[in-house]
PDB file of N, CA and C in Angstrom:
ATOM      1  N   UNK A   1       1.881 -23.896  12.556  1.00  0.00           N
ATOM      2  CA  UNK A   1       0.944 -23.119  11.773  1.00  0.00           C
ATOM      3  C   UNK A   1       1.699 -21.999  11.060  1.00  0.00           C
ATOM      4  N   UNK A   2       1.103 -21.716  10.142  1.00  0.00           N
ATOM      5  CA  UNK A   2       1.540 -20.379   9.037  1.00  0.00           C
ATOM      6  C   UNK A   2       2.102 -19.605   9.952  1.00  0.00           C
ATOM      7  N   UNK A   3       0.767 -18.814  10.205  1.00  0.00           N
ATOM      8  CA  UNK A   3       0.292 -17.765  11.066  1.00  0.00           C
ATOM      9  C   UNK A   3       1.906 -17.622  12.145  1.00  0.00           C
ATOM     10  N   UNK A   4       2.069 -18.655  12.832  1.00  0.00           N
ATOM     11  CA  UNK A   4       3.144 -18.244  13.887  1.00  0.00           C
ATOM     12  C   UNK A   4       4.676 -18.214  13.153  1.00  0.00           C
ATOM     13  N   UNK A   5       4.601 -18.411  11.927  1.00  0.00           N
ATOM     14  CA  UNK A   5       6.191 -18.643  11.518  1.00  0.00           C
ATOM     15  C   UNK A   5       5.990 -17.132  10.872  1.00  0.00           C
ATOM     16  N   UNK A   6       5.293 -16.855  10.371  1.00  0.00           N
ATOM     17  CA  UNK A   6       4.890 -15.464   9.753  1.00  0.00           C
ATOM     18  C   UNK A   6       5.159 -14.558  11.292  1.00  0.00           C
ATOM     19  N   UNK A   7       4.438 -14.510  11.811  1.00  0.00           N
ATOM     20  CA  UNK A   7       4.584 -13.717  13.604  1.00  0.00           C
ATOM     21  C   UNK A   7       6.242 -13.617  13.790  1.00  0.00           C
ATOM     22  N   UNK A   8       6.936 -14.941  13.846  1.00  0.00           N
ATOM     23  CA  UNK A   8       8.035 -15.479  14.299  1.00  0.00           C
ATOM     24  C   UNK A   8       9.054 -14.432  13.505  1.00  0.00           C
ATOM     25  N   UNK A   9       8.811 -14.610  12.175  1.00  0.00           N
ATOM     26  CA  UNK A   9      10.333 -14.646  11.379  1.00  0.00           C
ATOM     27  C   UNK A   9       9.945 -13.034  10.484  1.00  0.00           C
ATOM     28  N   UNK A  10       8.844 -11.754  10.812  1.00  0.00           N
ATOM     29  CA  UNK A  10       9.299 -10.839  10.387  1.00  0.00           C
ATOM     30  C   UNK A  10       8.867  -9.893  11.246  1.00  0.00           C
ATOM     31  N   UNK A  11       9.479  -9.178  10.539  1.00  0.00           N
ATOM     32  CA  UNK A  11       9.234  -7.787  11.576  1.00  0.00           C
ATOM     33  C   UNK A  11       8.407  -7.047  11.349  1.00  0.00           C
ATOM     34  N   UNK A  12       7.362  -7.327   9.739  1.00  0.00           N
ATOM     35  CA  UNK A  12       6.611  -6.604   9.300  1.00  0.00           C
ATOM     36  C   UNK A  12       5.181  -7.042  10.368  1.00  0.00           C
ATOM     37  N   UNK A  13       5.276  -7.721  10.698  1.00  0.00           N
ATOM     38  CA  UNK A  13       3.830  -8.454  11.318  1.00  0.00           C
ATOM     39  C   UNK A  13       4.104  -8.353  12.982  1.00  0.00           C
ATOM     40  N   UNK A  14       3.001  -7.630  13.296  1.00  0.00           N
ATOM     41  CA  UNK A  14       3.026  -7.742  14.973  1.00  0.00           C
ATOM     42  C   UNK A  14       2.156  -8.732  15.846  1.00  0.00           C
ATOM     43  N   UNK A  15       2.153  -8.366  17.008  1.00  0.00           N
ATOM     44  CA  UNK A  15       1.394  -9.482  17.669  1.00  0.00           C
ATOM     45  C   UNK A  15      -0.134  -9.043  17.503  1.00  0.00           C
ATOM     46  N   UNK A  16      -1.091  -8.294  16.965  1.00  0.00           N
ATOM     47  CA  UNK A  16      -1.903  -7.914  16.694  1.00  0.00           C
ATOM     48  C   UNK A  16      -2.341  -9.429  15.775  1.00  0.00           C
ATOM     49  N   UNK A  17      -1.353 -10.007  14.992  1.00  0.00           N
ATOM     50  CA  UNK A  17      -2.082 -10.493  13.595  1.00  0.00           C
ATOM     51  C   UNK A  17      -2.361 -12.315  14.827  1.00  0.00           C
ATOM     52  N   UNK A  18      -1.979 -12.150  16.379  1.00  0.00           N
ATOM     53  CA  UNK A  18      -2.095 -13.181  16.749  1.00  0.00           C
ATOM     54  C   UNK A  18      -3.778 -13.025  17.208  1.00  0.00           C
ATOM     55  N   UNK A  19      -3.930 -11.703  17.285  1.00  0.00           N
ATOM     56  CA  UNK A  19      -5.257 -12.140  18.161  1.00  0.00           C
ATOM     57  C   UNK A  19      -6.817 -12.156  17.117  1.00  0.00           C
ATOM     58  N   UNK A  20      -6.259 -11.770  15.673  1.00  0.00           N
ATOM     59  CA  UNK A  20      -6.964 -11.989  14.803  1.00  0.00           C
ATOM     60  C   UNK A  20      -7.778 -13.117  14.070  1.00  0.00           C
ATOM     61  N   UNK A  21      -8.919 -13.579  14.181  1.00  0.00           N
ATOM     62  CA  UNK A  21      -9.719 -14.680  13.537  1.00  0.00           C
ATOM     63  C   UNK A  21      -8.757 -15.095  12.659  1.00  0.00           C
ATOM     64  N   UNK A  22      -8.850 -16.520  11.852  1.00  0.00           N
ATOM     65  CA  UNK A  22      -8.552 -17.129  10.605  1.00  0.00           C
ATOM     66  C   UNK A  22      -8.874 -15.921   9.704  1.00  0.00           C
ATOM     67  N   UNK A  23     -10.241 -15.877   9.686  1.00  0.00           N
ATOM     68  CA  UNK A  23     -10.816 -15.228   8.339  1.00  0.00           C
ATOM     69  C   UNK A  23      -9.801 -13.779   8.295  1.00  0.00           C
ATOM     70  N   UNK A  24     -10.093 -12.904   9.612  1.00  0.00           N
ATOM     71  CA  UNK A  24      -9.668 -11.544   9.475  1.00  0.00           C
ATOM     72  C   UNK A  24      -8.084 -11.692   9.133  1.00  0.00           C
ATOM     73  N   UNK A  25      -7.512 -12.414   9.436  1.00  0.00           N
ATOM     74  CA  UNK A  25      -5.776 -12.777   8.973  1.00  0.00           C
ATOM     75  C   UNK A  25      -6.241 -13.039   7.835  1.00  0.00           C
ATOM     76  N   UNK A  26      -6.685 -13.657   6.950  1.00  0.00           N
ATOM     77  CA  UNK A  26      -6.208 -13.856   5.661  1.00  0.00           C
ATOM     78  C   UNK A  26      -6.242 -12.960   4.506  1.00  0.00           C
ATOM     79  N   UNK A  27      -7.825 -12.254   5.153  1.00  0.00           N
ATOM     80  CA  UNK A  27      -8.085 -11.215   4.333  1.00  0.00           C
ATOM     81  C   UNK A  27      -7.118  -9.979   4.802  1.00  0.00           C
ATOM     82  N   UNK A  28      -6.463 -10.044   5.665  1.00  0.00           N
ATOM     83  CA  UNK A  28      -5.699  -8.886   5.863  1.00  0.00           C
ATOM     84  C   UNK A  28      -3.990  -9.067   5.088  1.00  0.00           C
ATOM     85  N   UNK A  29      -3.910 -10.262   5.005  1.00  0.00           N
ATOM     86  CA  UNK A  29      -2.863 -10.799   4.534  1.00  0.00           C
ATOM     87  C   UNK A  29      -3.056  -9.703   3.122  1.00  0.00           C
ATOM     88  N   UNK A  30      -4.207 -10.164   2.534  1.00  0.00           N
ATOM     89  CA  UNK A  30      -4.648 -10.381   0.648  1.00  0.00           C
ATOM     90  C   UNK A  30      -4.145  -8.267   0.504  1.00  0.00           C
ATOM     91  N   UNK A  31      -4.055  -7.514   1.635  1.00  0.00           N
ATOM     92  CA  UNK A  31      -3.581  -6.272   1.289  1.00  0.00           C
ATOM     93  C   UNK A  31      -2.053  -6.155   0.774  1.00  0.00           C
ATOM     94  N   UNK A  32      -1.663  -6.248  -0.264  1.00  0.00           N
ATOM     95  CA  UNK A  32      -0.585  -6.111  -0.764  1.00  0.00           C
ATOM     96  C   UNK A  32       0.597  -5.756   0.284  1.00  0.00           C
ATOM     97  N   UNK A  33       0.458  -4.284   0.557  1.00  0.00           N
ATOM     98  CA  UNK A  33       1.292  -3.376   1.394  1.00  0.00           C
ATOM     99  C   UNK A  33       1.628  -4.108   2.678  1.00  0.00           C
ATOM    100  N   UNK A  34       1.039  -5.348   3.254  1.00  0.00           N
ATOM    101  CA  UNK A  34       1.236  -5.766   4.466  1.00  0.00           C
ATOM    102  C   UNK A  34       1.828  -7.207   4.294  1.00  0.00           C
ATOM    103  N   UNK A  35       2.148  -7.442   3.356  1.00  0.00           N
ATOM    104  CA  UNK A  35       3.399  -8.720   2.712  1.00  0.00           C
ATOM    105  C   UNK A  35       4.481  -8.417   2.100  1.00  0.00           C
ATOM    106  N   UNK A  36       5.273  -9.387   2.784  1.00  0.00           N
ATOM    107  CA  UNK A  36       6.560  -8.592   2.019  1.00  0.00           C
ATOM    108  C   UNK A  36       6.946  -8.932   0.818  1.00  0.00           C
ATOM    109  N   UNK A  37       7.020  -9.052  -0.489  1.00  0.00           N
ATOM    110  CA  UNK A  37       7.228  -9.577  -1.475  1.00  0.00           C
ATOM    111  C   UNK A  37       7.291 -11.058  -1.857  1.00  0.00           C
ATOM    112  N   UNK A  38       8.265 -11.375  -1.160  1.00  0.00           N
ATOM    113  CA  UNK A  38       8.961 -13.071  -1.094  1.00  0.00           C
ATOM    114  C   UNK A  38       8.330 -14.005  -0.248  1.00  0.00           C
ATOM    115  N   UNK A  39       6.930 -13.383   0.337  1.00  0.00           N
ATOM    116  CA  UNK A  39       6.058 -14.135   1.072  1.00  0.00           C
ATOM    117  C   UNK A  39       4.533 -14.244   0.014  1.00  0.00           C
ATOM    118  N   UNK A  40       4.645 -13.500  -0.454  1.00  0.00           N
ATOM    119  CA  UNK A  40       2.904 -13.406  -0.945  1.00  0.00           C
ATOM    120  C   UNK A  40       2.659 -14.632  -1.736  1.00  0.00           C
ATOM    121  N   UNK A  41       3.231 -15.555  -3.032  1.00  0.00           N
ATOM    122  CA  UNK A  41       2.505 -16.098  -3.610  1.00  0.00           C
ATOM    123  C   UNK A  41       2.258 -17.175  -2.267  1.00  0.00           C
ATOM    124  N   UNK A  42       3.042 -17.643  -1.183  1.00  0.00           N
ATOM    125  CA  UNK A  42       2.857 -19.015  -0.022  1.00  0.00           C
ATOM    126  C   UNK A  42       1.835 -17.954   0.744  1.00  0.00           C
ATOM    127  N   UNK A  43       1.562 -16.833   0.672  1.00  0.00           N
ATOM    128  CA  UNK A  43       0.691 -16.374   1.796  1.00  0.00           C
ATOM    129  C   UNK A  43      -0.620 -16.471   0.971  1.00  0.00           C
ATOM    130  N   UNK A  44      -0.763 -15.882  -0.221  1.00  0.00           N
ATOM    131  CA  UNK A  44      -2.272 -16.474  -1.124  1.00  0.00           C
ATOM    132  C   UNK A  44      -2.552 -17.548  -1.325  1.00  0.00           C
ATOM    133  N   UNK A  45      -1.237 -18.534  -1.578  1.00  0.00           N
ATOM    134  CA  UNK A  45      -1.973 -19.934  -1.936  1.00  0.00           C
ATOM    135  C   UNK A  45      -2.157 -20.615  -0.440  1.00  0.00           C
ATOM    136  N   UNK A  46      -1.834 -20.308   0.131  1.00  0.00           N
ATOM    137  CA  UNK A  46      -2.382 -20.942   2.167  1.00  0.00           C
ATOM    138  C   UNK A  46      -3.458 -20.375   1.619  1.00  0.00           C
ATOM    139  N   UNK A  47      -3.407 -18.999   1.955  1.00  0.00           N
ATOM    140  CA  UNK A  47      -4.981 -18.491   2.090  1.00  0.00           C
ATOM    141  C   UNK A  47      -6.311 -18.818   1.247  1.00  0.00           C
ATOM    142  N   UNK A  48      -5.857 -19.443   0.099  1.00  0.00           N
ATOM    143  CA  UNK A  48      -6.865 -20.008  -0.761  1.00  0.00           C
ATOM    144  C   UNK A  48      -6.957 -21.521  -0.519  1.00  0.00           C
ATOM    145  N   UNK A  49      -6.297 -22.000  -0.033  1.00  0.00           N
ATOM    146  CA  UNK A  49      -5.897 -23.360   0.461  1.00  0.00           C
ATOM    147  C   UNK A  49      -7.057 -23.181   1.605  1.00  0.00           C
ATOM    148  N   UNK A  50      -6.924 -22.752   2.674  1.00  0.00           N
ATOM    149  CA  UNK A  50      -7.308 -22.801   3.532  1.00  0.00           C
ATOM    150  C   UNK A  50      -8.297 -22.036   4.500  1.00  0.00           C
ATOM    151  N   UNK A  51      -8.971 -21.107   3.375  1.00  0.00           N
ATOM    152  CA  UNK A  51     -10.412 -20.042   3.352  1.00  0.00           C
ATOM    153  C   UNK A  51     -10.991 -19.868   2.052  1.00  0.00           C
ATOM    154  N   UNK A  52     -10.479 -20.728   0.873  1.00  0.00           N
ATOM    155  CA  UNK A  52     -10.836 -20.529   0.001  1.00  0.00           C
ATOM    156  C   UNK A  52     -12.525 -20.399  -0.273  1.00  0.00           C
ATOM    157  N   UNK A  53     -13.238 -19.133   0.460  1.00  0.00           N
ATOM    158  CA  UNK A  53     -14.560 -19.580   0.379  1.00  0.00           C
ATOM    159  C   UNK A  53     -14.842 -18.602  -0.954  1.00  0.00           C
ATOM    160  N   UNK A  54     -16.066 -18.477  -1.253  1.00  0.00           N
ATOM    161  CA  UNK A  54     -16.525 -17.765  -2.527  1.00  0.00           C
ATOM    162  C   UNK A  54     -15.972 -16.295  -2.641  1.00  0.00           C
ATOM    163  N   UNK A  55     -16.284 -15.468  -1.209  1.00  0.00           N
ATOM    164  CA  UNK A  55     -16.087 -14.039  -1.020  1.00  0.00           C
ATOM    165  C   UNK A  55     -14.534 -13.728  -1.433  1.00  0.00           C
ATOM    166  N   UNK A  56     -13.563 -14.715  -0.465  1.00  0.00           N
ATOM    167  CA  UNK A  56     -12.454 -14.839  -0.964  1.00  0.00           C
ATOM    168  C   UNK A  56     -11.823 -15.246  -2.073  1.00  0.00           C
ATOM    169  N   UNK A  57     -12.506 -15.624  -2.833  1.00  0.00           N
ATOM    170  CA  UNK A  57     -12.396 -15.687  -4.053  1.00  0.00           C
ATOM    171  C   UNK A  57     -12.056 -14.802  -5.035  1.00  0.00           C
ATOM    172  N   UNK A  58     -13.491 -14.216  -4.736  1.00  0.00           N
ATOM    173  CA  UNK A  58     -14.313 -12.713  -5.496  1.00  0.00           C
ATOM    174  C   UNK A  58     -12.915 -11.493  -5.158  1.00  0.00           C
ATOM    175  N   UNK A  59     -12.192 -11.754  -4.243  1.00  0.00           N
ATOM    176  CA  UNK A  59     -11.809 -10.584  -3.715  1.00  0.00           C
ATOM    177  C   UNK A  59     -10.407 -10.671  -4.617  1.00  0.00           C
ATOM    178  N   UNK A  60      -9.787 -12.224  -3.784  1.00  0.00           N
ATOM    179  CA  UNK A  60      -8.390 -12.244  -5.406  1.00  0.00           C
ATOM    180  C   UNK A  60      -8.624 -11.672  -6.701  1.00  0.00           C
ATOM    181  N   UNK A  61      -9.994 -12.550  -7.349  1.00  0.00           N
ATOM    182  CA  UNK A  61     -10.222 -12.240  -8.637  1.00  0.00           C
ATOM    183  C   UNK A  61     -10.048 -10.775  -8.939  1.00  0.00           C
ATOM    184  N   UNK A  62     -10.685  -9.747  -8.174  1.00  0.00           N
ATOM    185  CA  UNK A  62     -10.576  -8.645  -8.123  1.00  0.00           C
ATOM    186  C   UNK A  62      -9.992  -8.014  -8.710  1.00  0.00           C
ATOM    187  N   UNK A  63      -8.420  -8.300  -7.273  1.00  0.00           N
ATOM    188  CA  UNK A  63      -7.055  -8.033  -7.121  1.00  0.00           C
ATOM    189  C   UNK A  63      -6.581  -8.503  -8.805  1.00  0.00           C
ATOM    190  N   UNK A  64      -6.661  -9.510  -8.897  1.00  0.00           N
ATOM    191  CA  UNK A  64      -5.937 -10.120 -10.367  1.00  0.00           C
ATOM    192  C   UNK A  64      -6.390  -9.214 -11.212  1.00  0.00           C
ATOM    193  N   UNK A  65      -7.532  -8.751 -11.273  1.00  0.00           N
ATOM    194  CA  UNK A  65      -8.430  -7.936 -12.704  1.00  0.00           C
ATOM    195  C   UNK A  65      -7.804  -6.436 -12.994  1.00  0.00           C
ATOM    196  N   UNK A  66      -7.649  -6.114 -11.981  1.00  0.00           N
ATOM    197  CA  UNK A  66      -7.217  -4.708 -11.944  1.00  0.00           C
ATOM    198  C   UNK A  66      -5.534  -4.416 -11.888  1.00  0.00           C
ATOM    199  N   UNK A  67      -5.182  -5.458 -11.092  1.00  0.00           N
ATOM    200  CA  UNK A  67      -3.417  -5.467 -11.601  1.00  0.00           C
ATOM    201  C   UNK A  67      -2.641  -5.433 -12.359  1.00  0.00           C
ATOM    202  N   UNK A  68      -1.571  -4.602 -12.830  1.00  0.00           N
ATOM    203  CA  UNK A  68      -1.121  -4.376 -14.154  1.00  0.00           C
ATOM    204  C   UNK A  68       0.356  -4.799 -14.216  1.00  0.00           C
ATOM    205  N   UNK A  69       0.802  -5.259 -13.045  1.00  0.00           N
ATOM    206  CA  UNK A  69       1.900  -6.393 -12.838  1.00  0.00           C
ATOM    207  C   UNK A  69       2.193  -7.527 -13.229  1.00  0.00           C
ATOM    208  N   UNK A  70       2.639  -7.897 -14.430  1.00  0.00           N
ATOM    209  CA  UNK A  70       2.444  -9.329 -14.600  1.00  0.00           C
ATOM    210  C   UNK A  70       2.876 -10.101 -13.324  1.00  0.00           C
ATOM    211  N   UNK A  71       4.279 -10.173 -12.654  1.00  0.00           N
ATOM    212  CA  UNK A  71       4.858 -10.987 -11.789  1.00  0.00           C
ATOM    213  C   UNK A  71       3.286 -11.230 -10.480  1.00  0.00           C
ATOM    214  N   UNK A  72       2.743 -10.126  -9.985  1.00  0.00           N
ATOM    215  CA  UNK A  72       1.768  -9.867  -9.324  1.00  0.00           C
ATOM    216  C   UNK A  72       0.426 -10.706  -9.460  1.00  0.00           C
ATOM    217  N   UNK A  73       0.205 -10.604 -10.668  1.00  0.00           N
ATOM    218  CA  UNK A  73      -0.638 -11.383 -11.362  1.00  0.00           C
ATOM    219  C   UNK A  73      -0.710 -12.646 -11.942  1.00  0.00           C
ATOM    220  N   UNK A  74       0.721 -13.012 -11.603  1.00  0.00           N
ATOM    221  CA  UNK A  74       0.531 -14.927 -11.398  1.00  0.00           C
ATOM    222  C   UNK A  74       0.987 -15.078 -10.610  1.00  0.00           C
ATOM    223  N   UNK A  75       0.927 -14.472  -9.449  1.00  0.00           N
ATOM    224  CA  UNK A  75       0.627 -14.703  -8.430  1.00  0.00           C
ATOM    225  C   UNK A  75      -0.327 -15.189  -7.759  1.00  0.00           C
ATOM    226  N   UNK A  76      -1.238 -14.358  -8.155  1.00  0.00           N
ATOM    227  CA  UNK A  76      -2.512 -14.261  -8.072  1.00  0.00           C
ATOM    228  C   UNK A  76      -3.533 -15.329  -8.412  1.00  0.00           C
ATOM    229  N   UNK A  77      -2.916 -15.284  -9.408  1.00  0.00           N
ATOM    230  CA  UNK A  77      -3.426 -16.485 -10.452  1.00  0.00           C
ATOM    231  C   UNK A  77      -3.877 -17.588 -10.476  1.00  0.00           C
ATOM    232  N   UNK A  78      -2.361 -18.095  -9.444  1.00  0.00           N
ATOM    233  CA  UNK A  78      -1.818 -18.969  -8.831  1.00  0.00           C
ATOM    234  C   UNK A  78      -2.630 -19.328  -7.765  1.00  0.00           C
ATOM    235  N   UNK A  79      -2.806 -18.442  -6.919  1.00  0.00           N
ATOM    236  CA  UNK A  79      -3.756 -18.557  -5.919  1.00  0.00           C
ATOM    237  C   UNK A  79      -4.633 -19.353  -5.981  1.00  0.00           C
ATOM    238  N   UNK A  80      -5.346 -18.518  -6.889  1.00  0.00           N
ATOM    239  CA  UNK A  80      -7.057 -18.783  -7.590  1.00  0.00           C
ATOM    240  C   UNK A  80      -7.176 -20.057  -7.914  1.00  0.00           C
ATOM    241  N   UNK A  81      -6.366 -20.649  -7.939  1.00  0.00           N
ATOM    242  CA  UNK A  81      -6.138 -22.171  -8.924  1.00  0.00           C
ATOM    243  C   UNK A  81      -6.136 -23.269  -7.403  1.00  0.00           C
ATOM    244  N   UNK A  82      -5.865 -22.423  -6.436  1.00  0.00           N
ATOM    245  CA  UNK A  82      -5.513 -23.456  -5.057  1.00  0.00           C
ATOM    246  C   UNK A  82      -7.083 -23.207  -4.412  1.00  0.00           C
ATOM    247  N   UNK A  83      -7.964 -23.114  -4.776  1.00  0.00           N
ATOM    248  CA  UNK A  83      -8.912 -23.010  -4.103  1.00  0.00           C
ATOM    249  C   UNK A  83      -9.773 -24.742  -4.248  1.00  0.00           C
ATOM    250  N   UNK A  84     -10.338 -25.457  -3.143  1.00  0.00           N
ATOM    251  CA  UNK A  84     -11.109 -26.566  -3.150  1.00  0.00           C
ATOM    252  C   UNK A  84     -12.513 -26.362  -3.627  1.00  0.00           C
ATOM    253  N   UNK A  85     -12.875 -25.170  -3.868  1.00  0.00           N
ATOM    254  CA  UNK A  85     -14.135 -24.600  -4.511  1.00  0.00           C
ATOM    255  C   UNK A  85     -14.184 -25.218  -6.279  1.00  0.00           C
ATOM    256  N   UNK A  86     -14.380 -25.753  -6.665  1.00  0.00           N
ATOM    257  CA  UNK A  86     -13.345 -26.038  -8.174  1.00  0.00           C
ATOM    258  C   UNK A  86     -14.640 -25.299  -8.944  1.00  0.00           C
ATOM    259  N   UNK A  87     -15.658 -25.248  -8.635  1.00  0.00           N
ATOM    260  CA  UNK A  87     -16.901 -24.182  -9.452  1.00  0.00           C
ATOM    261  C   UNK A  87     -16.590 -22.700  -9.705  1.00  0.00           C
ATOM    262  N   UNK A  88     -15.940 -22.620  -8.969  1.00  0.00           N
ATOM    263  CA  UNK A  88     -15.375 -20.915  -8.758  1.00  0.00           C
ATOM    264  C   UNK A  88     -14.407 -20.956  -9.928  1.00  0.00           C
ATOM    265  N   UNK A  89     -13.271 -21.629  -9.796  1.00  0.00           N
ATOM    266  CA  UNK A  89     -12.301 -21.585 -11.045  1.00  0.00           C
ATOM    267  C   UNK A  89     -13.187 -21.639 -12.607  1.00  0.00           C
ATOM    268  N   UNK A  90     -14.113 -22.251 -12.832  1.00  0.00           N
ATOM    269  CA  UNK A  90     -14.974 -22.479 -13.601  1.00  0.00           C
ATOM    270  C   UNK A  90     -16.113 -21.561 -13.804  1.00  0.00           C
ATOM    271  N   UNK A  91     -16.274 -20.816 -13.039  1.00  0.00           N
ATOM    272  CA  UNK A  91     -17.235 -19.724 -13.028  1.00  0.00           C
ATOM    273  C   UNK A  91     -16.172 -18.608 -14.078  1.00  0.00           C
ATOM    274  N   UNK A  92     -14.931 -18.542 -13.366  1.00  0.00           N
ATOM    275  CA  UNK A  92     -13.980 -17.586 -13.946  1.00  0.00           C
ATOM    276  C   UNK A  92     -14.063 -18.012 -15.764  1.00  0.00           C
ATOM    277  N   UNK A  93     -14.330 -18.672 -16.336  1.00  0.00           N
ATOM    278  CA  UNK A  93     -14.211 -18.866 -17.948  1.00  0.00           C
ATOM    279  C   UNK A  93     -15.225 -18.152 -18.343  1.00  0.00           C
ATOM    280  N   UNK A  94     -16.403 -17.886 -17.899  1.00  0.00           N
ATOM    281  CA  UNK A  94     -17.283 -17.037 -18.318  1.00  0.00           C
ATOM    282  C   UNK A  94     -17.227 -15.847 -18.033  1.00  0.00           C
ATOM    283  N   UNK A  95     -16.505 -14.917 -17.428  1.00  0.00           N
ATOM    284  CA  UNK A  95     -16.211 -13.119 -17.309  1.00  0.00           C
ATOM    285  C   UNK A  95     -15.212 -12.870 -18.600  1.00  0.00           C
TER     286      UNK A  95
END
């Protein structure tokens, strides 16, 4: 699993993120400050991969809207595009 190679291989992540739900890990992931750079676009696209529900959605989109990073923001992007929701990506043409 993600989750334990992430645990495993940094030092930024403690054993806290083991006793955390799916959901509460992913959305805790989606806080910038708590990924380390060279992990985030494989930590959003899991997480959209694999919670891609509406809320989580709403919340990337967010993140993407207000970001003024390009590199950050196809990231993001990127994400958004890995979701099995495919109405959601399609909702996005109309904002």
């Amino acid at each position: 699993m993600v989750r334990v190679h992430f645990v495993q291989n940094s030092s930024v992540y403690t054993s806290d993120y083991a006793m955390m739900s799916d959901d509460d890990y992913i959305t805790d992931l989606l806080n910038v400050c708590s990924v380390a750079a060279g992990l985030r676009t494989i930590t959003y696209m899991y997480g959209m991969q694999q919670k891609g529900n509406e809320q989580l959605w709403d919340k990337v989109w967010n993140m993407y809207m207000v970001t003024s990073e390009p590199v950050e923001k196809y990231k993001l992007l990127k994400s958004l595009a890995q979701t099995r929701l495919v109405w959601l990506v399609h909702r996005s043409d109309s904002c």
